[in-house]
Structure formats: C-alpha cells, structure tokens
Protein backbone atom coordinates (compact mmCIF):
# COMPACT_ATOMS: atom_id res chain seq x y z
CA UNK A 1 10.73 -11.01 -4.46
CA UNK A 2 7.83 -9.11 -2.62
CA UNK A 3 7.40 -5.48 -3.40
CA UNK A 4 4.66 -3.32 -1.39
CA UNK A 5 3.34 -0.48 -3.83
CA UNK A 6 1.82 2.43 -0.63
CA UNK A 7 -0.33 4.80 -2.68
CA UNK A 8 -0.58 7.72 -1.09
CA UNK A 9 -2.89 10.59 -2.19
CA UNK A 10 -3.72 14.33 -0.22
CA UNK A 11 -7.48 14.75 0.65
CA UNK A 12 -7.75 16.57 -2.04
CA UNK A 13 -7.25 14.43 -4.61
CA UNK A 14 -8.76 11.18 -2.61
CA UNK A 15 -11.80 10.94 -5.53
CA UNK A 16 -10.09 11.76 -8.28
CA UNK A 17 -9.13 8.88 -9.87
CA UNK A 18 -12.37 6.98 -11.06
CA UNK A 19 -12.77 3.34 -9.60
CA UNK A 20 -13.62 1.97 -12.99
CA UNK A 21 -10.00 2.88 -14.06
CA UNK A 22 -8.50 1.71 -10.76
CA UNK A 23 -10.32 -1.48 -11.47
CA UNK A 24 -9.10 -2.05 -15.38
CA UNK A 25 -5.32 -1.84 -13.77
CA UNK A 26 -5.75 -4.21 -11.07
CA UNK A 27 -7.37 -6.76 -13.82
CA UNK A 28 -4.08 -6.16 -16.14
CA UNK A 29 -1.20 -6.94 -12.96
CA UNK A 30 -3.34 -9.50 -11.71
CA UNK A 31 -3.36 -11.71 -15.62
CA UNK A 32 0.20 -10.66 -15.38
CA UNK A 33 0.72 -12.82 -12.38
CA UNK A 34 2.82 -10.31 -9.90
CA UNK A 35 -0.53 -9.71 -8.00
CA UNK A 36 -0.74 -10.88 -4.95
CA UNK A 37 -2.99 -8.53 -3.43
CA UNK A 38 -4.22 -4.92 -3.93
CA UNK A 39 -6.91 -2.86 -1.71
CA UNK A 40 -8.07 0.62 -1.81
CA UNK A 41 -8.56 2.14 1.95
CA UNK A 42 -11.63 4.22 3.05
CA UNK A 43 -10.92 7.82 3.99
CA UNK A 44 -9.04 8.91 6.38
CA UNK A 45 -11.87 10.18 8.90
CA UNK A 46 -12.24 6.02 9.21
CA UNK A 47 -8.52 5.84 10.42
CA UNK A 48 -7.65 4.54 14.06
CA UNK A 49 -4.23 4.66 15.45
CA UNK A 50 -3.28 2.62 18.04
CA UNK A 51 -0.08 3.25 20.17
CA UNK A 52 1.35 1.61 23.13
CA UNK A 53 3.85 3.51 25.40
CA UNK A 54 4.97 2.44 29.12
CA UNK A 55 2.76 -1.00 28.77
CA UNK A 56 -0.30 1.81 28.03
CA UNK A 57 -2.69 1.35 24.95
CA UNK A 58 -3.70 4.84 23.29
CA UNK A 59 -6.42 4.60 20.75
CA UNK A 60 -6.36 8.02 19.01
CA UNK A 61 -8.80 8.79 15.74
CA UNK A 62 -7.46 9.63 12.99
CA UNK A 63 -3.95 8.22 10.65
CA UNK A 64 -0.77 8.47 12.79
CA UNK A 65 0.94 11.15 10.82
CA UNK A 66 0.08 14.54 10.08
CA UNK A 67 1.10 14.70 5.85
CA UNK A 68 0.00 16.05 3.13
CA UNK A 69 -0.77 12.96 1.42
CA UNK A 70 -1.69 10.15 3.34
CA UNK A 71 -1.76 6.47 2.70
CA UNK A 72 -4.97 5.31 0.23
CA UNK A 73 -4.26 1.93 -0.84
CA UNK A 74 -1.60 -0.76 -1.34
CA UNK A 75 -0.45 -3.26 -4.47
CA UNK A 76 1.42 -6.29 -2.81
CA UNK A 77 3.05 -7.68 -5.73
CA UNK A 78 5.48 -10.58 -6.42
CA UNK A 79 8.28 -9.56 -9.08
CA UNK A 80 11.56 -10.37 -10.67
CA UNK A 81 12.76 -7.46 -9.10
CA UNK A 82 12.93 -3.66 -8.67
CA UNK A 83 12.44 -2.53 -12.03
CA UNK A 84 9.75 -4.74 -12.94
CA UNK A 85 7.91 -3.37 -9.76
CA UNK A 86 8.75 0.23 -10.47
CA UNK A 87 7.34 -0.56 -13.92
CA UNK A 88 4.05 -1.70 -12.32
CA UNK A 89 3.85 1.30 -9.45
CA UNK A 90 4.09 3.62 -12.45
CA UNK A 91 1.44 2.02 -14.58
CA UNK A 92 -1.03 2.39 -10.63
CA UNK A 93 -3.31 5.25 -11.79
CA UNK A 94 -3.36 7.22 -8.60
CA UNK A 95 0.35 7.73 -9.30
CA UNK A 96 -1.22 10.46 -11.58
CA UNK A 97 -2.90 12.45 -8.26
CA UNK A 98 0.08 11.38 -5.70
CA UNK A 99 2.97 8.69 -5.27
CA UNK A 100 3.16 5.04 -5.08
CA UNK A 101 6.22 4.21 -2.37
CA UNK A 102 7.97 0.86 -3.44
CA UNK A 103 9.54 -1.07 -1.24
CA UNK A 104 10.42 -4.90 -0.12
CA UNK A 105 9.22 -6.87 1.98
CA UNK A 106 11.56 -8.51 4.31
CA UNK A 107 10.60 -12.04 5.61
CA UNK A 108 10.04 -12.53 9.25
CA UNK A 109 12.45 -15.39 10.87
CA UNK A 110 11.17 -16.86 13.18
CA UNK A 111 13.49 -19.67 15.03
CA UNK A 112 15.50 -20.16 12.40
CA UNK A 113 12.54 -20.05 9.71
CA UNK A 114 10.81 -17.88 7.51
CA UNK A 115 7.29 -16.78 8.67
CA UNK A 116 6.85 -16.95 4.93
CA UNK A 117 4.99 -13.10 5.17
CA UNK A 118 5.36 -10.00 5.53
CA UNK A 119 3.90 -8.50 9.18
C-alpha cells in the first residue's frame, strides 16, 4: 500500500537538518525498496497558492495556511503497511526539528478503474 510521509518543519528550523544527512536516509529507504519517491521543497517565500471560487482563479503568494510549521518535503513510499511506514517516517531526520504526517493514498477510480496514482 502507498503511504505519503508530509514533513513539515516551522521557519525556524527549515536549515537545520544538514542535506548530507537527509541524503544518507533517502539512500537507506530507497535499497530498502519502499521508495518510490522523496523531494525536499524550497522555502516557503517560493510558495504559490492557487484557489478557484465562483468559476474565479486567485493566485495568492505564499502556502495556503497560516501554521506554525509548514509543509518541507514529502517520502512517497510503498509498504506492507502502517507500521512499516511509521517505522520509516520515524527514521526521516527532519522528524527531529518537526513531524512527518503519514497517511494513504487512496487510488483514483476512474470509470470503473484505478487511475493507478495518487492525484
């Protein structure tokens, strides 16, 4: 089953954990096997949110919610199931600055078939 890890980190902490470390623990899930994708996300002063209301596109700067800790990076990861994922969010070093959300991914049907991804 998919898993998505959301990191999520506060401005404060956005640099604190080195990339070299980051890097060493996306090497280790991805021999595991589970990895099926994994990007860190530029700051948020690089964010655009894009909202449509009455048929009307808003472009605003900026992420869409104000939090404390906002959203710095993703694991998309292919496990057995919710342990083994929790397992792997825990080992994601900016757990140690912020929180890694877990959740599944729920397959799109489309006409009676899977989309076969998560959108």
């Amino acid at each position: 089953m998919k898993y998505l890890c959301l990191i999520y980190l506060s401005e404060a902490n956005w640099h604190s954990c080195p990339d070299e470390t980051c890097a060493q623990y996306y090497e280790e899930v991805l021999k595991s096997g589970m990895l099926l994708a994994a990007e860190p996300l530029h700051a948020i002063d690089t964010a655009t949110t894009v909202r449509v209301r009455n048929g009307e596109v808003l472009v605003t700067d900026g992420p869409f919610a104000e939090t404390k800790e906002l959203l710095a990076g993703f694991y998309l990861l292919d496990a057995r199931d919710l342990n083994e994922a929790l397992r792997v969010a825990a080992g994601i070093p900016p757990a140690r600055y912020g929180s890694v959300e877990v959740r599944p991914v729920r397959e799109l049907m489309l006409g009676g078939a899977s989309a076969g991804g998560a959108t």
